[in-house]
N, C-alpha and C. Protein backbone atom coordinates (compact mmCIF):
# COMPACT_ATOMS: atom_id res chain seq x y z
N UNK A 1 14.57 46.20 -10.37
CA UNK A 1 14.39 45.23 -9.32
C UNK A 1 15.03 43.92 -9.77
N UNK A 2 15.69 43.11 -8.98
CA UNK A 2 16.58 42.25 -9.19
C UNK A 2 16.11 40.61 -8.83
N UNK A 3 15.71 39.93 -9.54
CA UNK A 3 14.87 38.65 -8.81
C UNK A 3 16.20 37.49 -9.19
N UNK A 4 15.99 36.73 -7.99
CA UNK A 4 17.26 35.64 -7.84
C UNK A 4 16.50 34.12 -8.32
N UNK A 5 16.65 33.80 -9.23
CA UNK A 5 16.02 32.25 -9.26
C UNK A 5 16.86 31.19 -9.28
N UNK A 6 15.66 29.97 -8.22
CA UNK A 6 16.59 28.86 -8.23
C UNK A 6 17.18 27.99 -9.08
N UNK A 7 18.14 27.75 -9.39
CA UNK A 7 18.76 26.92 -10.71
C UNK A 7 18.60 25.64 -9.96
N UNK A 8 18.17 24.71 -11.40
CA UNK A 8 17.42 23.26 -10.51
C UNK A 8 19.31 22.23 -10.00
N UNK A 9 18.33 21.78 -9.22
CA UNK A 9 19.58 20.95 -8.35
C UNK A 9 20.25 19.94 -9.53
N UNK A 10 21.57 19.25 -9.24
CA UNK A 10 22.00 18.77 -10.11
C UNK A 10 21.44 17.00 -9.69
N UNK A 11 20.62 16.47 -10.55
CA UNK A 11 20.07 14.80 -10.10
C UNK A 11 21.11 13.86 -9.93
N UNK A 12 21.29 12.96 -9.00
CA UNK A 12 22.31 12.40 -8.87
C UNK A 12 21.62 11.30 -9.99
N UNK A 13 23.10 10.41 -10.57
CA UNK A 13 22.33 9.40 -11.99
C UNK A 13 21.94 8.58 -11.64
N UNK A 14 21.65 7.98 -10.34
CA UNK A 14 20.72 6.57 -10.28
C UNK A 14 19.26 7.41 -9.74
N UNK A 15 18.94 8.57 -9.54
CA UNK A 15 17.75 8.68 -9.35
C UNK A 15 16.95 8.64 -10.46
N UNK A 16 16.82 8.72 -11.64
CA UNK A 16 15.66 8.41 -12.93
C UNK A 16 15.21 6.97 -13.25
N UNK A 17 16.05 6.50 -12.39
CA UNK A 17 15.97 4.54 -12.35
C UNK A 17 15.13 4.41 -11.21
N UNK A 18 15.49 4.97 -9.82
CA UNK A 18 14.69 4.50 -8.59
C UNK A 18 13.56 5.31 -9.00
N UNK A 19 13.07 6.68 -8.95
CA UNK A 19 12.17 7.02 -9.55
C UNK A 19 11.26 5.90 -10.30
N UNK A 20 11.37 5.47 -11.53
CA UNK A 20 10.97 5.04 -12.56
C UNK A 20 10.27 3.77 -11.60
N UNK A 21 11.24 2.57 -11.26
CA UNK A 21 10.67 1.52 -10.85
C UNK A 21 9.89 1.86 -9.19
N UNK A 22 10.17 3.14 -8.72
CA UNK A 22 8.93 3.50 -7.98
C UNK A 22 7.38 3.54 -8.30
N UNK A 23 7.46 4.43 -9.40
CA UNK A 23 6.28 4.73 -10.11
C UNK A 23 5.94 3.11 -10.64
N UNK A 24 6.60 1.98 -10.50
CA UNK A 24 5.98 0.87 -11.27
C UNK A 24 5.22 0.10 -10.50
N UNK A 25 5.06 0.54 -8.99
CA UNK A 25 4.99 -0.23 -7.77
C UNK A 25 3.26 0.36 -7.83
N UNK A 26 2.29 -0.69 -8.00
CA UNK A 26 1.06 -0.22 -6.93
C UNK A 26 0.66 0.66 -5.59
N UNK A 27 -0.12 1.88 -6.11
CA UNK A 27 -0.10 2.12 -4.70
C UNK A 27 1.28 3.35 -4.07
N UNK A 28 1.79 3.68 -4.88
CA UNK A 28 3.12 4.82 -4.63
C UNK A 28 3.07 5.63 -5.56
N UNK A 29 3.26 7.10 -5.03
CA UNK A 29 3.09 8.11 -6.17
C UNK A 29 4.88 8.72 -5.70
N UNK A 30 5.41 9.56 -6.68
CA UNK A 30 6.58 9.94 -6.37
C UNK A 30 6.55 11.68 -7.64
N UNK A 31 6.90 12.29 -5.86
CA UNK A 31 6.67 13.34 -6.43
C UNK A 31 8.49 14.17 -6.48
N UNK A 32 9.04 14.33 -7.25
CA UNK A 32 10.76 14.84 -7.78
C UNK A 32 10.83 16.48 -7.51
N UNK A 33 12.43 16.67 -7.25
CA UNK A 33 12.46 18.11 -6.86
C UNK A 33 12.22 18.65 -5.75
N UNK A 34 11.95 17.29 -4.80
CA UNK A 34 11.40 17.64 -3.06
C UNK A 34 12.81 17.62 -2.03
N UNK A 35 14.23 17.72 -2.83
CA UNK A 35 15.19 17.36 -2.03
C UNK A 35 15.36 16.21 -1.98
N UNK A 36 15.45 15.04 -2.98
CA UNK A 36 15.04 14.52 -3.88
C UNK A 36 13.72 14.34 -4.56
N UNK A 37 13.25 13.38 -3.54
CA UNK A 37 12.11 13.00 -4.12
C UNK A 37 10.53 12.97 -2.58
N UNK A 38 9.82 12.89 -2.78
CA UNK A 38 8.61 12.55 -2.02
C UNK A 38 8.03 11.89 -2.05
N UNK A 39 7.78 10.25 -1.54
CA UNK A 39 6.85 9.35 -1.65
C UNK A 39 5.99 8.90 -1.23
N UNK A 40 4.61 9.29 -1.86
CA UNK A 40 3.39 8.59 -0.95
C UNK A 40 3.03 7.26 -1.26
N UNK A 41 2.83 6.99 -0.49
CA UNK A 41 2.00 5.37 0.12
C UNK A 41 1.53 5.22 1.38
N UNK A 42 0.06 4.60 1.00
CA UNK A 42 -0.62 4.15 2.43
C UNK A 42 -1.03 5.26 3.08
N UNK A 43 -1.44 6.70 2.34
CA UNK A 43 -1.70 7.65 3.54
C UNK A 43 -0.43 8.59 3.79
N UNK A 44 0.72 7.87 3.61
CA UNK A 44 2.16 8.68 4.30
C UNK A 44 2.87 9.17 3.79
N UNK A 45 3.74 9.90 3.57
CA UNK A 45 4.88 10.78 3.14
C UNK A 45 6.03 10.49 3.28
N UNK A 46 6.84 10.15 2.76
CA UNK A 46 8.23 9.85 3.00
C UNK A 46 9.14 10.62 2.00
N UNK A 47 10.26 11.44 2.66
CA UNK A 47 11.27 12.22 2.10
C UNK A 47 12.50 11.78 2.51
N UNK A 48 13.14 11.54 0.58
CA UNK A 48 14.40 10.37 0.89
C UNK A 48 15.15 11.81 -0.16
N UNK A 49 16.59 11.76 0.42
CA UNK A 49 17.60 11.97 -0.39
C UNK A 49 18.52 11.11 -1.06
N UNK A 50 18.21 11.41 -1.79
CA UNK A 50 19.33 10.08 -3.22
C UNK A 50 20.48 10.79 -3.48
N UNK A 51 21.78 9.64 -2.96
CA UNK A 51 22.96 9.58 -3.03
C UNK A 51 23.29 9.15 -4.28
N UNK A 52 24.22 8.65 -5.05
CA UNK A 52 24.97 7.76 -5.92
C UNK A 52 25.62 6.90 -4.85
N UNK A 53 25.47 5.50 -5.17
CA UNK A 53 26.37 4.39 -4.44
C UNK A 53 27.67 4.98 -4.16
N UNK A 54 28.52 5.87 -4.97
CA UNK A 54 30.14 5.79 -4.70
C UNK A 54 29.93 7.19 -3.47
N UNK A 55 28.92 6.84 -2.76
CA UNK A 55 28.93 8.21 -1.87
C UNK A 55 29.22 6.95 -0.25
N UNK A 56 29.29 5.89 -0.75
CA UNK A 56 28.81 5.09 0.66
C UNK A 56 29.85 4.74 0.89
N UNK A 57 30.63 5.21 2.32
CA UNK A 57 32.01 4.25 2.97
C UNK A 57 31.71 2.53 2.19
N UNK A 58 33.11 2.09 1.85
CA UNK A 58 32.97 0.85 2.70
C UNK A 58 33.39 0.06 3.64
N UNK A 59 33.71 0.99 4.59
CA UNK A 59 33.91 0.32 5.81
C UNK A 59 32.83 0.21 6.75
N UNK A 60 31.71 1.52 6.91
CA UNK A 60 30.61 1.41 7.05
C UNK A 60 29.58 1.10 6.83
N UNK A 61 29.18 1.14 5.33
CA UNK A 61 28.49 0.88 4.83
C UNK A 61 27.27 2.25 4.40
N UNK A 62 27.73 3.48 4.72
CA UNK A 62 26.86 4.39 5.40
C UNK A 62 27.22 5.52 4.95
N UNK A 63 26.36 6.56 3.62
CA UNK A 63 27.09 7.69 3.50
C UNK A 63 28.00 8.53 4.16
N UNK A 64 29.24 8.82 3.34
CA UNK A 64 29.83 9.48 4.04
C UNK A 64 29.93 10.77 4.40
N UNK A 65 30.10 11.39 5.20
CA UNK A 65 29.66 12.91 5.90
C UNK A 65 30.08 14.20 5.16
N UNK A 66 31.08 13.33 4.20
CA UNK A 66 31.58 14.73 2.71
C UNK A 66 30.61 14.55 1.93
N UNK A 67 29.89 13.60 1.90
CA UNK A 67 29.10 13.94 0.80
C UNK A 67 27.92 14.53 0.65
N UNK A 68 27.04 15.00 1.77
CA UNK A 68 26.58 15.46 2.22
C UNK A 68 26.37 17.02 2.60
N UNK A 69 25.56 17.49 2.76
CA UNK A 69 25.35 19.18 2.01
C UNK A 69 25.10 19.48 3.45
N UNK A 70 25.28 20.82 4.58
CA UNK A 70 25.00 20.85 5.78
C UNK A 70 23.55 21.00 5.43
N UNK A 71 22.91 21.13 5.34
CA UNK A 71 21.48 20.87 5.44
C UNK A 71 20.71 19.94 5.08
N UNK A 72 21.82 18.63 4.85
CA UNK A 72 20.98 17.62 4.82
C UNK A 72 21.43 17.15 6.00
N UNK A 73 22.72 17.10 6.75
CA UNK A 73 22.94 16.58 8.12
C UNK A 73 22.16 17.29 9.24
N UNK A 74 22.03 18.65 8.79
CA UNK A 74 20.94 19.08 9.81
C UNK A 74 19.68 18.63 9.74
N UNK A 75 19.15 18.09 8.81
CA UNK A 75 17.96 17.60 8.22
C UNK A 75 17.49 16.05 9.19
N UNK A 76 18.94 15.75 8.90
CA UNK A 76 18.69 13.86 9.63
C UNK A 76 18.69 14.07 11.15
N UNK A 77 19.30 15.04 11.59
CA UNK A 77 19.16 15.18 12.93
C UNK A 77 18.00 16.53 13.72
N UNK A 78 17.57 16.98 13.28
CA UNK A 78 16.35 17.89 13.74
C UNK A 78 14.90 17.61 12.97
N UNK A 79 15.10 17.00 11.54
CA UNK A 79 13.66 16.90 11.14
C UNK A 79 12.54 16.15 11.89
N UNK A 80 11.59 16.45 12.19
CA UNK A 80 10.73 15.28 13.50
C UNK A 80 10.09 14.25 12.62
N UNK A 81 9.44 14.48 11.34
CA UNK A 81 9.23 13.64 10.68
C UNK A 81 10.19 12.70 10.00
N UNK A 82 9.53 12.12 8.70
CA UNK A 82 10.87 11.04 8.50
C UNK A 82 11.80 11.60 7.06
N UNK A 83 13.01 11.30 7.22
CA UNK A 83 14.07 11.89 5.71
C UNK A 83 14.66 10.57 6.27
N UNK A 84 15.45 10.29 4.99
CA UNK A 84 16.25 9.29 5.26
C UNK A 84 17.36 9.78 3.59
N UNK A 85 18.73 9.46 3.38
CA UNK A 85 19.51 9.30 2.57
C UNK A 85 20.00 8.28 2.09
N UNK A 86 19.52 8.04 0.70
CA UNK A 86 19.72 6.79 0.59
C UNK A 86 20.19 6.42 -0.68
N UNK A 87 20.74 5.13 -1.43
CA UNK A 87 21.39 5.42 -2.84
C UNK A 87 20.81 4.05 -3.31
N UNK A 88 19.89 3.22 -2.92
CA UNK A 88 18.81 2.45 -3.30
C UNK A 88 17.92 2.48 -3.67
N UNK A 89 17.23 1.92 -4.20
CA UNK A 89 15.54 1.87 -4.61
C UNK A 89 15.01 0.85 -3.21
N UNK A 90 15.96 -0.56 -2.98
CA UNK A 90 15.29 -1.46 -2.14
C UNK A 90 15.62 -0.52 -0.45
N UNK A 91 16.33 -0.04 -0.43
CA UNK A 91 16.44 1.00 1.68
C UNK A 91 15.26 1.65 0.95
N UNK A 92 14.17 1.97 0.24
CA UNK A 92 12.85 3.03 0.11
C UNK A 92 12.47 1.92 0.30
N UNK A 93 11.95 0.56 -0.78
CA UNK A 93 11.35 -0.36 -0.34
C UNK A 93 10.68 -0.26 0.74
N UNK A 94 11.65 -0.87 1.41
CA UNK A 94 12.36 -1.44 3.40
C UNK A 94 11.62 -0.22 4.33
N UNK A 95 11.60 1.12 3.82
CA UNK A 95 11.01 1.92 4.60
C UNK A 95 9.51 1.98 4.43
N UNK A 96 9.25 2.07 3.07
CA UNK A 96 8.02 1.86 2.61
C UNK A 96 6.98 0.25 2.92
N UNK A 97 7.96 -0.81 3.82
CA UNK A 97 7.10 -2.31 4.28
C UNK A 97 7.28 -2.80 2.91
N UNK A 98 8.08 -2.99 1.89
CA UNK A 98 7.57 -3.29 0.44
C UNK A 98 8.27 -4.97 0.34
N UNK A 99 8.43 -5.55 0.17
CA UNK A 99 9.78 -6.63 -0.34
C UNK A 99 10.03 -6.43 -1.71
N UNK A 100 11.03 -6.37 -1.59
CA UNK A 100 11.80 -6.17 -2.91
C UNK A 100 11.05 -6.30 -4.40
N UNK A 101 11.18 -5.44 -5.11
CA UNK A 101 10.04 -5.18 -6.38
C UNK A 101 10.67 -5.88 -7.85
């Protein structure tokens, strides 16, 4: 019998930093390996995917659509709850009501 296991995703390198000064914040737990990461506060759940900055146009300002895996674009557009992609610690902030930590 033949079992297929998942080989862990590759971390993009600014997530062990946003991570880290997450966990430094009162009040936020951060749980890794959720497609990035999973953050509670206040009761709520929030699921962010972490980019690396050199993923962001700059003409837009706004990841760009190569960098991106089809199931995370399907993700931003059918999930009913909240995902967001992001290559900050302060856009989690901002979602999380926080001012800058």
């Amino acid at each position: 019998m033949s079992h297929k296991h998942r080989t862990a995703a590759r971390c993009d390198e600014n997530q062990p930093e946003i991570v880290s000064t997450l966990r430094a914040v009162p009040g936020i737990t951060v749980q890794v390996g959720m497609d990035d990461i999973l953050v509670g506060y206040k009761g709520r759940n929030y699921w962010f995917e972490i980019k690396t900055p050199d993923c962001v146009s700059r003409k837009t300002g706004t990841i760009v659509d190569s960098a991106k895996k089809a199931s995370q674009i399907k993700l931003e557009h059918e999930w009913k709850g909240q995902y967001r992609i992001v290559w900050n610690v302060d856009q989690i902030l901002m979602d999380l009501g926080i001012a800058a930590y």
